[in-house]
C-alpha atoms as a PDB file:
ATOM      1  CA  UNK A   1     101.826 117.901 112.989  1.00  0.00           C
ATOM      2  CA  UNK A   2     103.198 117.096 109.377  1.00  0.00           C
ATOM      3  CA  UNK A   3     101.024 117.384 106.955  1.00  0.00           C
ATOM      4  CA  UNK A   4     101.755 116.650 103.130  1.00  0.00           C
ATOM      5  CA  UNK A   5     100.307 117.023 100.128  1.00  0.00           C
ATOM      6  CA  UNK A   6     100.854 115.774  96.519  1.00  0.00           C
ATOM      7  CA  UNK A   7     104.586 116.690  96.969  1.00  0.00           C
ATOM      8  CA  UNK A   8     107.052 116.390  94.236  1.00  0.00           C
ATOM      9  CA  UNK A   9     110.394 117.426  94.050  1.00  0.00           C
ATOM     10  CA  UNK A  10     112.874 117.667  91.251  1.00  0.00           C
ATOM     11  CA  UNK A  11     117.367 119.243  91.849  1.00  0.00           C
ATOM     12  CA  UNK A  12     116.618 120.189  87.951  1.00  0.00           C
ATOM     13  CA  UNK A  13     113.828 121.203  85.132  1.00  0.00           C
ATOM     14  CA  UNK A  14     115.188 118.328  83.196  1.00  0.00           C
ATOM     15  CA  UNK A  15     115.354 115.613  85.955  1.00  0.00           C
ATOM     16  CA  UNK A  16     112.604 112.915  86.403  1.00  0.00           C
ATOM     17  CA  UNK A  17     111.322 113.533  90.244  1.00  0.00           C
ATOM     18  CA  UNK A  18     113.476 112.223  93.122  1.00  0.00           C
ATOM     19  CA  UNK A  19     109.896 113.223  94.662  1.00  0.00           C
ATOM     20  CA  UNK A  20     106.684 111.784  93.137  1.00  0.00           C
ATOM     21  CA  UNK A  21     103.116 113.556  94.623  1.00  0.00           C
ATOM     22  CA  UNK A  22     103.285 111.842  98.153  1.00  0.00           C
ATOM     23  CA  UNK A  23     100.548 112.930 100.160  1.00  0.00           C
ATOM     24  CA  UNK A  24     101.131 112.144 104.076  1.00  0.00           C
ATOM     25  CA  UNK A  25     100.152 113.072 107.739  1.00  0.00           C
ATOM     26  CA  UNK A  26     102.467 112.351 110.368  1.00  0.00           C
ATOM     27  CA  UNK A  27     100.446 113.041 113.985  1.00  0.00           C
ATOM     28  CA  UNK A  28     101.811 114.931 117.189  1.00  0.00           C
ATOM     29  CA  UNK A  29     103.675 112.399 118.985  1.00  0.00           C
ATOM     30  CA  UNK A  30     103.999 109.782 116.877  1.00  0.00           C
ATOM     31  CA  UNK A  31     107.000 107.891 116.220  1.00  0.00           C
ATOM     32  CA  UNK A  32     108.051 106.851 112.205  1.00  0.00           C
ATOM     33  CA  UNK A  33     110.815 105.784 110.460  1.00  0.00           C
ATOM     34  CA  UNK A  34     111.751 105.827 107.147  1.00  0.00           C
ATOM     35  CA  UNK A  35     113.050 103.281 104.949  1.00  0.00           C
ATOM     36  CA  UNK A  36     114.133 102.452 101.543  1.00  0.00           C
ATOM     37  CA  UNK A  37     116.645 101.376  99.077  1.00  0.00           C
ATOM     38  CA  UNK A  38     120.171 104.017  98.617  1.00  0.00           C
ATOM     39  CA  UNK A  39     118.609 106.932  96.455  1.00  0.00           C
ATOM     40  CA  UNK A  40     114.512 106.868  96.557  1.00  0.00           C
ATOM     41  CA  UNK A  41     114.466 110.299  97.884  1.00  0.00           C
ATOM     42  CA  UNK A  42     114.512 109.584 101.732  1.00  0.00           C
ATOM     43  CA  UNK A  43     117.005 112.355 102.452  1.00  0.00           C
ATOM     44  CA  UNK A  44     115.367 114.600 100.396  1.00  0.00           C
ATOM     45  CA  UNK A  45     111.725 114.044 101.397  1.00  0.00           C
ATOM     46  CA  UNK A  46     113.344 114.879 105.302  1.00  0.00           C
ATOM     47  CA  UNK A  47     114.772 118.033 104.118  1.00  0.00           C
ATOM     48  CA  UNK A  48     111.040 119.161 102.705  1.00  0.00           C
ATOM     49  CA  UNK A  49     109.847 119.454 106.860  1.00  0.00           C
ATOM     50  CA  UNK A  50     111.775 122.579 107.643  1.00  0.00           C
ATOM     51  CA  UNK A  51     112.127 124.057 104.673  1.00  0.00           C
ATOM     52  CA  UNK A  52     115.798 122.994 104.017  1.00  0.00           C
ATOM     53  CA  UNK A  53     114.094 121.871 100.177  1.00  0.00           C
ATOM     54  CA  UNK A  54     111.122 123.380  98.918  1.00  0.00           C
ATOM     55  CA  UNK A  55     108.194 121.881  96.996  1.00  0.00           C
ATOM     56  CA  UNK A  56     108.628 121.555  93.217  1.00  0.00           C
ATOM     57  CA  UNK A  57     104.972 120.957  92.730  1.00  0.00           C
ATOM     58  CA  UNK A  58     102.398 120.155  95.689  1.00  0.00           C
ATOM     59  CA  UNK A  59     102.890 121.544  99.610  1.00  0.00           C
ATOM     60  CA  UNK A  60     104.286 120.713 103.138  1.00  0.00           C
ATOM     61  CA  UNK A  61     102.525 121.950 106.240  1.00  0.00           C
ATOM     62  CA  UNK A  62     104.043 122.283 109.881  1.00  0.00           C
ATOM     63  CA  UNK A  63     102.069 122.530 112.940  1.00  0.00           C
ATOM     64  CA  UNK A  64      99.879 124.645 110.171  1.00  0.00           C
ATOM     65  CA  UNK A  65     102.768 126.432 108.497  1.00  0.00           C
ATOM     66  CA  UNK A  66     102.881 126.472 104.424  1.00  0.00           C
ATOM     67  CA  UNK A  67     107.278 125.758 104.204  1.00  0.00           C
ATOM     68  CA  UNK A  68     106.768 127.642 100.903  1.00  0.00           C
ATOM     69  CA  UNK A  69     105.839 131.163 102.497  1.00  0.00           C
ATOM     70  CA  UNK A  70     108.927 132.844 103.259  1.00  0.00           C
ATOM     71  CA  UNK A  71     107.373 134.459 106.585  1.00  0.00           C
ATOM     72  CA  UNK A  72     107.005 130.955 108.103  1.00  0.00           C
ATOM     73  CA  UNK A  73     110.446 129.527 107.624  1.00  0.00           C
ATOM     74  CA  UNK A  74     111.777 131.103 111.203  1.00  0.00           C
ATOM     75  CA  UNK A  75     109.100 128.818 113.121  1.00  0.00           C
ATOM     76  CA  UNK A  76     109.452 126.037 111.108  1.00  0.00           C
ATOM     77  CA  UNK A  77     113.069 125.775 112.006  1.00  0.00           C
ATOM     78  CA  UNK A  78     112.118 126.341 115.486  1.00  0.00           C
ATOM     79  CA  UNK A  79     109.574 123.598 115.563  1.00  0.00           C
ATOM     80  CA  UNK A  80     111.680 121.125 113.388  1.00  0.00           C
ATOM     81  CA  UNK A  81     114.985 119.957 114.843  1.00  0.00           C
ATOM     82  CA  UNK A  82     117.259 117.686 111.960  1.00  0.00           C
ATOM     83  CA  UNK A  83     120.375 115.487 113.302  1.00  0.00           C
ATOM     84  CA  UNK A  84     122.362 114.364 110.456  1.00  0.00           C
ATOM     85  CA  UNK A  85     124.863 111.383 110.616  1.00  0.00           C
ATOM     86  CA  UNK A  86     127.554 113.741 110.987  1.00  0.00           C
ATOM     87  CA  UNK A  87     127.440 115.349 113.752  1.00  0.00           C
ATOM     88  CA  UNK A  88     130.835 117.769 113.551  1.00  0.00           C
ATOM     89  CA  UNK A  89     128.142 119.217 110.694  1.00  0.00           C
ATOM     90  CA  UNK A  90     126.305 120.940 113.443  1.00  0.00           C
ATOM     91  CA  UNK A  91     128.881 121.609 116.298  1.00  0.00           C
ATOM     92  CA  UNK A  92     129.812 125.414 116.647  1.00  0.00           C
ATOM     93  CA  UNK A  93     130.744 125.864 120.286  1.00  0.00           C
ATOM     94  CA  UNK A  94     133.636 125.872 121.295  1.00  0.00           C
ATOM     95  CA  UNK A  95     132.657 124.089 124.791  1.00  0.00           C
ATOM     96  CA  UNK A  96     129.093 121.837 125.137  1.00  0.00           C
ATOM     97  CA  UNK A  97     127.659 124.628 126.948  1.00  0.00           C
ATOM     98  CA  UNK A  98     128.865 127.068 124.537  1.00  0.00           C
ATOM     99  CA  UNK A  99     127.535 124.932 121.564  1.00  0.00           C
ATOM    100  CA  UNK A 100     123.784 124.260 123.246  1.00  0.00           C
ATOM    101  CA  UNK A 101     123.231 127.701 123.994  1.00  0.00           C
ATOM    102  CA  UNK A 102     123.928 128.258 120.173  1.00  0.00           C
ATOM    103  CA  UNK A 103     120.661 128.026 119.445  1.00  0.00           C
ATOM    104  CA  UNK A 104     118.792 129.534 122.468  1.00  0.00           C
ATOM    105  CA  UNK A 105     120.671 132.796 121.680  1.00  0.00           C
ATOM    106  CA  UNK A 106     119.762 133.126 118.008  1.00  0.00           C
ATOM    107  CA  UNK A 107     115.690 133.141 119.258  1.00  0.00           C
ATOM    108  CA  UNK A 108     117.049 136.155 121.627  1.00  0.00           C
ATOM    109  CA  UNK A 109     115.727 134.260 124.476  1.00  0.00           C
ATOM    110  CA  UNK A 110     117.503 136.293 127.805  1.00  0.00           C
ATOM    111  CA  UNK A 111     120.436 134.831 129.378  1.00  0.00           C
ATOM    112  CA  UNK A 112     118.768 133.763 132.364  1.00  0.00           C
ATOM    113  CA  UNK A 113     116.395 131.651 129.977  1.00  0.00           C
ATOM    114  CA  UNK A 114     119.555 130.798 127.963  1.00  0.00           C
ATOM    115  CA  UNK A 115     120.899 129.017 131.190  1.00  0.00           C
ATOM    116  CA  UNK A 116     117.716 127.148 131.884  1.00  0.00           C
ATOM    117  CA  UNK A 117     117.476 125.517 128.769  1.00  0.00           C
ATOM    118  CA  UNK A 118     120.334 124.589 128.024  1.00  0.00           C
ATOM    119  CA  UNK A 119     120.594 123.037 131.873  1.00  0.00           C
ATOM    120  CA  UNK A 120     117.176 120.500 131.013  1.00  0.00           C
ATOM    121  CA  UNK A 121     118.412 120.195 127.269  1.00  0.00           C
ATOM    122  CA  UNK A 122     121.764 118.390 128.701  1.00  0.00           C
ATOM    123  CA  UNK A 123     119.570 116.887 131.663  1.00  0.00           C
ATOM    124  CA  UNK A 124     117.632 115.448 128.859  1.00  0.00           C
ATOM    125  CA  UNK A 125     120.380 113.449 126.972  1.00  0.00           C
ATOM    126  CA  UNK A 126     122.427 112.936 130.035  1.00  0.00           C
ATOM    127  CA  UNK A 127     125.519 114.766 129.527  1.00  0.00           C
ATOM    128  CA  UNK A 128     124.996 116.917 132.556  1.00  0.00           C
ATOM    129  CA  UNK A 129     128.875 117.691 133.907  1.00  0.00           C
ATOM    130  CA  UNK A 130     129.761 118.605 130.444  1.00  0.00           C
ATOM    131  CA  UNK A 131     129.102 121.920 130.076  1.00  0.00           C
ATOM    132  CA  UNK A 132     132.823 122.887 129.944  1.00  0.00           C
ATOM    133  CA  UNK A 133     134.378 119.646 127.908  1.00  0.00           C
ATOM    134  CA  UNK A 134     135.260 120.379 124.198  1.00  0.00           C
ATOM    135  CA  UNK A 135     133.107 119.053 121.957  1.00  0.00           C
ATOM    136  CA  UNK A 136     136.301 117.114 120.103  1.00  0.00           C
ATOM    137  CA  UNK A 137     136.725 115.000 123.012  1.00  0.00           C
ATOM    138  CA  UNK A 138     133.442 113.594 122.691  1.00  0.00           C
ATOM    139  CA  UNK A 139     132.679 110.000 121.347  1.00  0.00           C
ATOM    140  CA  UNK A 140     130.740 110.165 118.123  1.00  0.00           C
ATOM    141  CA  UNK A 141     127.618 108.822 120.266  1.00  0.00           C
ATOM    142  CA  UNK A 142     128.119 111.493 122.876  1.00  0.00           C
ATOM    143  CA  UNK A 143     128.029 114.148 119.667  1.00  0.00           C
ATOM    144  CA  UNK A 144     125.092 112.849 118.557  1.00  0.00           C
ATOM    145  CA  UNK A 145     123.585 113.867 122.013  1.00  0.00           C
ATOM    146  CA  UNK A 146     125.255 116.915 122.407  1.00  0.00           C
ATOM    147  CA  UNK A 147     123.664 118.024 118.826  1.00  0.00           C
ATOM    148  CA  UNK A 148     120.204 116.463 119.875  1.00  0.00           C
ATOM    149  CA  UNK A 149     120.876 118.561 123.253  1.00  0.00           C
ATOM    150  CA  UNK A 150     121.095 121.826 121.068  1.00  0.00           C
ATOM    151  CA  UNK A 151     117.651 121.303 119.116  1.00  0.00           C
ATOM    152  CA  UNK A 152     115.700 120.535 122.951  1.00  0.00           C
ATOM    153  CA  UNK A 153     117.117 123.955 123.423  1.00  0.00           C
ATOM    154  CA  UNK A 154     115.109 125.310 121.231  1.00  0.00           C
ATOM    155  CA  UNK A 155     111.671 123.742 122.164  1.00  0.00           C
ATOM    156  CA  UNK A 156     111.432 121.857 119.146  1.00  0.00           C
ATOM    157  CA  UNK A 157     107.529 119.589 118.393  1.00  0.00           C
ATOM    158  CA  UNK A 158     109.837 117.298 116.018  1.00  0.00           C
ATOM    159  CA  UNK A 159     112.664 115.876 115.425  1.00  0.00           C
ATOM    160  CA  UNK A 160     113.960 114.725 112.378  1.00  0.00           C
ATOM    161  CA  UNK A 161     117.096 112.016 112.388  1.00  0.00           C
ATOM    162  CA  UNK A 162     118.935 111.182 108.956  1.00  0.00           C
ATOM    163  CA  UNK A 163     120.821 107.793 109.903  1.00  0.00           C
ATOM    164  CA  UNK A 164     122.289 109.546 112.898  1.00  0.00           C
ATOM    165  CA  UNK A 165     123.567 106.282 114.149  1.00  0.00           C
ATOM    166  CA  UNK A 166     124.970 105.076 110.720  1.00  0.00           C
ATOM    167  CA  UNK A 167     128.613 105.623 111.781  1.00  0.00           C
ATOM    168  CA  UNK A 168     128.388 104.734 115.226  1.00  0.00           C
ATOM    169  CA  UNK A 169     129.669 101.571 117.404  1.00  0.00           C
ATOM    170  CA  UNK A 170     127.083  99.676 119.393  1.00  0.00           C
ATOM    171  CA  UNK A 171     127.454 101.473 122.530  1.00  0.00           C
ATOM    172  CA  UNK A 172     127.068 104.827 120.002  1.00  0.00           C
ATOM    173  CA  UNK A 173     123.684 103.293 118.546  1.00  0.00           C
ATOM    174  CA  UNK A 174     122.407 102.600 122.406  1.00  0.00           C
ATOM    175  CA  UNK A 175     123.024 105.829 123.799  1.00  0.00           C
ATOM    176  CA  UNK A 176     121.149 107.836 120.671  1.00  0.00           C
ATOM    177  CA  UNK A 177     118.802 105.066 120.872  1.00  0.00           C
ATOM    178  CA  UNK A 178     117.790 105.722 124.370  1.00  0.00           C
ATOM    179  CA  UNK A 179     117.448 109.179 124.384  1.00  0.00           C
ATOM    180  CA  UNK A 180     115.565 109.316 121.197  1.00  0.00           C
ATOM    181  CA  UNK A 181     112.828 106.546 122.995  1.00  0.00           C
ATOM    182  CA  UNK A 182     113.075 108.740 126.071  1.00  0.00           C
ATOM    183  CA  UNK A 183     112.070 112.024 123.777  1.00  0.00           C
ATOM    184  CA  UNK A 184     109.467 110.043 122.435  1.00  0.00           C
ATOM    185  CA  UNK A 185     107.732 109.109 125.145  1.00  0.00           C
ATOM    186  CA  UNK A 186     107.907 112.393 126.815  1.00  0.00           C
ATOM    187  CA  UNK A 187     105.489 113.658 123.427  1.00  0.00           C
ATOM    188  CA  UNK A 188     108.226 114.504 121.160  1.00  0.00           C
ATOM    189  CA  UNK A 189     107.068 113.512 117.225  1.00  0.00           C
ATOM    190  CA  UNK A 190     110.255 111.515 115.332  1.00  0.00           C
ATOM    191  CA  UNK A 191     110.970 111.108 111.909  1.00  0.00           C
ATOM    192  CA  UNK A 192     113.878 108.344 111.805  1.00  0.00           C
ATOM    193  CA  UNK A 193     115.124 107.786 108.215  1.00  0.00           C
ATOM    194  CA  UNK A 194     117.588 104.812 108.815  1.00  0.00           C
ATOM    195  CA  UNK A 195     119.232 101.910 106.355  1.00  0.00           C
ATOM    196  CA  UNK A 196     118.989  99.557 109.879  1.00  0.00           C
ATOM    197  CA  UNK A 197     115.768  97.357 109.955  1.00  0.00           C
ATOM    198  CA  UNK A 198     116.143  96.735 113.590  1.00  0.00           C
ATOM    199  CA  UNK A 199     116.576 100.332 114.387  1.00  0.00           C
ATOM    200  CA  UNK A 200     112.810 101.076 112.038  1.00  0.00           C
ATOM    201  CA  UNK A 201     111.356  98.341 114.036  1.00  0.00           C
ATOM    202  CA  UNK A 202     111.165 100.500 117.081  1.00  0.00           C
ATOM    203  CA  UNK A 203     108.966 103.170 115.860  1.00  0.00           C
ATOM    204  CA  UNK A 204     104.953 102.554 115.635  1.00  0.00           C
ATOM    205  CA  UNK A 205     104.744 103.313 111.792  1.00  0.00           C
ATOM    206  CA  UNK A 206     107.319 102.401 108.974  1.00  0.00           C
ATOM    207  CA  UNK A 207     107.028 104.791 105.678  1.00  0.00           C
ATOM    208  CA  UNK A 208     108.556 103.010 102.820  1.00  0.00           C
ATOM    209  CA  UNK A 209     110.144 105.015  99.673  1.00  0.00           C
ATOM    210  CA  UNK A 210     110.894 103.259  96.686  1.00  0.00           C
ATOM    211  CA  UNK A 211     112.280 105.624  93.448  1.00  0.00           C
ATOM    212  CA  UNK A 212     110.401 108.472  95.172  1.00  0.00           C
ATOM    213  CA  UNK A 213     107.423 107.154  95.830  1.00  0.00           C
ATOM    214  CA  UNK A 214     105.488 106.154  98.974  1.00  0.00           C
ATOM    215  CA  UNK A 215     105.108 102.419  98.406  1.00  0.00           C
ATOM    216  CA  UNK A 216     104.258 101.537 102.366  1.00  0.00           C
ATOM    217  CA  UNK A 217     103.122 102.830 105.405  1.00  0.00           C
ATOM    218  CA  UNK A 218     102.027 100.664 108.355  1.00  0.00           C
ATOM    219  CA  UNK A 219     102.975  99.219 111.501  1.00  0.00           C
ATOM    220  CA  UNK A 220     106.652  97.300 112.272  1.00  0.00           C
ATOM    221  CA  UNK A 221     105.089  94.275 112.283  1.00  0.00           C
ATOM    222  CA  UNK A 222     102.849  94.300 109.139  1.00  0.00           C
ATOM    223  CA  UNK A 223     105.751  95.941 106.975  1.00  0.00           C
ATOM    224  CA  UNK A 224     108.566  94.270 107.827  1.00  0.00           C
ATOM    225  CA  UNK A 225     106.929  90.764 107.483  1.00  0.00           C
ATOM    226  CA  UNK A 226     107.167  91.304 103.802  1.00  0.00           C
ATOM    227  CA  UNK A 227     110.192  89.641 103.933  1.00  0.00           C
ATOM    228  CA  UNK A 228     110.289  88.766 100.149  1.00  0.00           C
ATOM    229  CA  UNK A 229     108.763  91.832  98.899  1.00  0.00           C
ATOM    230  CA  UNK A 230     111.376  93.891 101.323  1.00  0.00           C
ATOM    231  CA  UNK A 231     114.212  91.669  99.159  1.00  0.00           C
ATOM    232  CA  UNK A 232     112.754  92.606  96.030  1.00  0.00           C
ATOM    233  CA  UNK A 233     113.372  96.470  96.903  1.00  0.00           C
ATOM    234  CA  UNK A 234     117.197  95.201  98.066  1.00  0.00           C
ATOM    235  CA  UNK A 235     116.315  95.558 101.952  1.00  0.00           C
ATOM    236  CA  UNK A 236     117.021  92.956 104.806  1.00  0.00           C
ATOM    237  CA  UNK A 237     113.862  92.369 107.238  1.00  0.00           C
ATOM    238  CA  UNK A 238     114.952  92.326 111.128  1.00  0.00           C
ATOM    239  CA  UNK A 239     117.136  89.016 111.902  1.00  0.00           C
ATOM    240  CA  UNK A 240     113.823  88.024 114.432  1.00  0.00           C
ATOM    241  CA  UNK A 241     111.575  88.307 111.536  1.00  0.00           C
ATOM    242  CA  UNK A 242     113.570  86.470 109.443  1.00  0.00           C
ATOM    243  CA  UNK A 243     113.868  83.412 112.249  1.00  0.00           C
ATOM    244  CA  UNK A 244     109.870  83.280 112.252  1.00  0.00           C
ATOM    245  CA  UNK A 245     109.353  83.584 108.642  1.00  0.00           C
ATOM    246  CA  UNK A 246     111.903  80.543 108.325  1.00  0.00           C
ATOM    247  CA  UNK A 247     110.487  78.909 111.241  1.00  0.00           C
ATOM    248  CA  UNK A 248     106.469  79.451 109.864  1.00  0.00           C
ATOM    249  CA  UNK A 249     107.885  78.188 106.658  1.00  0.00           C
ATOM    250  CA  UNK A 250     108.829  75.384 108.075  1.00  0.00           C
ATOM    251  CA  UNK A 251     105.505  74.800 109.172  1.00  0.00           C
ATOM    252  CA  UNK A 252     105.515  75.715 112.832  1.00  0.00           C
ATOM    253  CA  UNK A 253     102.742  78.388 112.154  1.00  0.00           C
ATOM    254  CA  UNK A 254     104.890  81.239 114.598  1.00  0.00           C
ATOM    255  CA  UNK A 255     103.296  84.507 113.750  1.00  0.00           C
ATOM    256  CA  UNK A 256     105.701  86.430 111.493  1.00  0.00           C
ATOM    257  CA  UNK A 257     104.676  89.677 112.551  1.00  0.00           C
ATOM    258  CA  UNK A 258     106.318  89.802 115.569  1.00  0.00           C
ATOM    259  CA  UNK A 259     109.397  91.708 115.744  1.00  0.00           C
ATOM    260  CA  UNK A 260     110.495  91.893 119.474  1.00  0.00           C
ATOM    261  CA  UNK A 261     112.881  89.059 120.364  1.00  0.00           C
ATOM    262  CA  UNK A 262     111.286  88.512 123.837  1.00  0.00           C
ATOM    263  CA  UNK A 263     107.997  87.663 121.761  1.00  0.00           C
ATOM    264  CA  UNK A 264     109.439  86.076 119.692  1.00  0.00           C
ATOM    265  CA  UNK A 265     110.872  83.519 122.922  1.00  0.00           C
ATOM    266  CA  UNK A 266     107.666  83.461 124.395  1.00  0.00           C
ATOM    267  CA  UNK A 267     105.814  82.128 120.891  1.00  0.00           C
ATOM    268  CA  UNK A 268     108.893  79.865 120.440  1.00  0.00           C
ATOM    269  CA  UNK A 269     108.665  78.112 123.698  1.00  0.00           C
ATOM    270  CA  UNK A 270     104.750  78.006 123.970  1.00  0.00           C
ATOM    271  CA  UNK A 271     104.860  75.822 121.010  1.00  0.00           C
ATOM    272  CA  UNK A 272     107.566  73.142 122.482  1.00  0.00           C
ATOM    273  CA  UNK A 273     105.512  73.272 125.637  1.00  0.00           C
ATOM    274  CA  UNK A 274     108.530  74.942 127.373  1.00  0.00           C
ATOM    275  CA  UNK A 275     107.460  76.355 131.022  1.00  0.00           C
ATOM    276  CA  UNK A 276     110.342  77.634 132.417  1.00  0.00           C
ATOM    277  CA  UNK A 277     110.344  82.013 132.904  1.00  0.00           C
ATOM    278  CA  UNK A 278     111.975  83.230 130.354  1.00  0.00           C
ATOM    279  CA  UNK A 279     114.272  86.093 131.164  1.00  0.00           C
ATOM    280  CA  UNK A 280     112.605  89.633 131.160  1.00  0.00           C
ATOM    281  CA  UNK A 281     115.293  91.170 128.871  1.00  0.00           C
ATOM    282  CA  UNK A 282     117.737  89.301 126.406  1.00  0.00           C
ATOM    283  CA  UNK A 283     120.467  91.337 124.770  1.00  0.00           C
END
């Protein structure tokens, strides 16, 4: 779906790159987040998948598209949908129907069509019996939706988040949370760039920029049990991973790769020989 190729990126002729030649393929469906310490080019590398920033040296395919032909920019934008943290950034309707149906009517689409989509688009982040609120009395997590609702709207393959949850409460981060699993597992690819280690533990694959390089990619579990090395780069590993890196330090021998806290029970208690059910969700 994403496919990218000794990209580098500089704002100026005279500046070092904020981009240095990452080459990366990100595949239909999958689910990634993106990681790093304040400034190694996170925001910027995001802003390289539809076109928003293009290429100082190397390329960026979508779904096949070049983002540095002119012609293919339309599509792109079609088949990449970006939620910033700010989500008054991207509100232009006046009501939540209004604002979702933004986008449907730029692609011409007829108004028949125009009412469809943005019916399954609201469906979709559950904010159906909306339609006629204004946006500004919205929570900020209910914004977030409404903007995600707008980019479903438009059919998008991906969607690309940059810290949408940063300047939410908890019941904010849980509502964008949800949908964005729910879009995920209906085939929807996501490209999460987030400062919150517990929030990049829920994807399959963690990228990891460091002064514009790509200086990790794997799974949850194998990156973020780099506890020291995560330190080193002025990151904080998930508070679970943290208990069984202390705990395996401590020479209990608890796998530190595990990064779900009901796991984490389960490997706890099997090595105190506890036999009670543990609870099938803890909060």
């Amino acid at each position: 779906m994403i496919e990218i190729a000794h990209l580098t990126y500089k704002y100026s002729l005279n500046q070092n790159p904020v981009i240095n030649d990452i080459n990366l393929t990100i595949k239909p469906g999958e689910y990634v987040t993106v990681i790093g310490p304040n400034g190694c080019g996170k925001t910027t590398l995001i802003r390289h998948l539809n076109a928003l920033l293009l290429p100082s040296g190397g390329e960026v395919f979508v779904d096949g598209l070049c983002t540095n032909k002119s012609n293919n920019v339309r599509e792109i934008r079609r088949l990449v949908g970006m939620i910033f943290q700010n989500p008054d950034n991207q509100i232009v309707g006046m009501s939540v129907e209004e604002d979702v149906a933004f986008g449907p009517g730029n692609l011409g689409l007829p108004p028949a069509e125009q009412k469809k989509r943005v019916g399954q688009a609201l469906a979709a982040v559950g904010l159906t019996g909306f339609e006629a609120r204004p946006p500004y009395t919205l929570s900020g997590g209910q914004k977030q939706l409404l903007a995600l609702a707008g980019l479903l709207a438009m059919a998008p393959k991906v969607i690309v988040l940059d810290e949408p949850t940063a300047s939410l409460d908890a019941s904010g981060k849980k509502l964008v949370h949800d949908v964005v699993q729910k879009l995920h597992r209906q085939g929807i690819t996501i490209i999460h760039v987030t400062q919150d280690m517990e929030e990049a533990a829920k994807a399959e694959r963690i990228l990891v920029l460091n002064r514009g390089n790509l200086v990790a990619d794997g799974c949850p579990g194998d990156v973020l049990s780099r506890i020291e090395w995560l330190k080193s780069l002025g990151l904080v590993a998930p508070k679970i991973t943290e208990l069984m890196f202390r705990l395996n330090a401590s020479g209990l021998g608890v796998d530190t790769r595990i990064i779900d806290i009901n796991d984490a029970c389960r490997e706890i208690s099997s090595l105190f020989h506890v036999h009670q059910p543990l609870p099938t969700d803890i909060s």
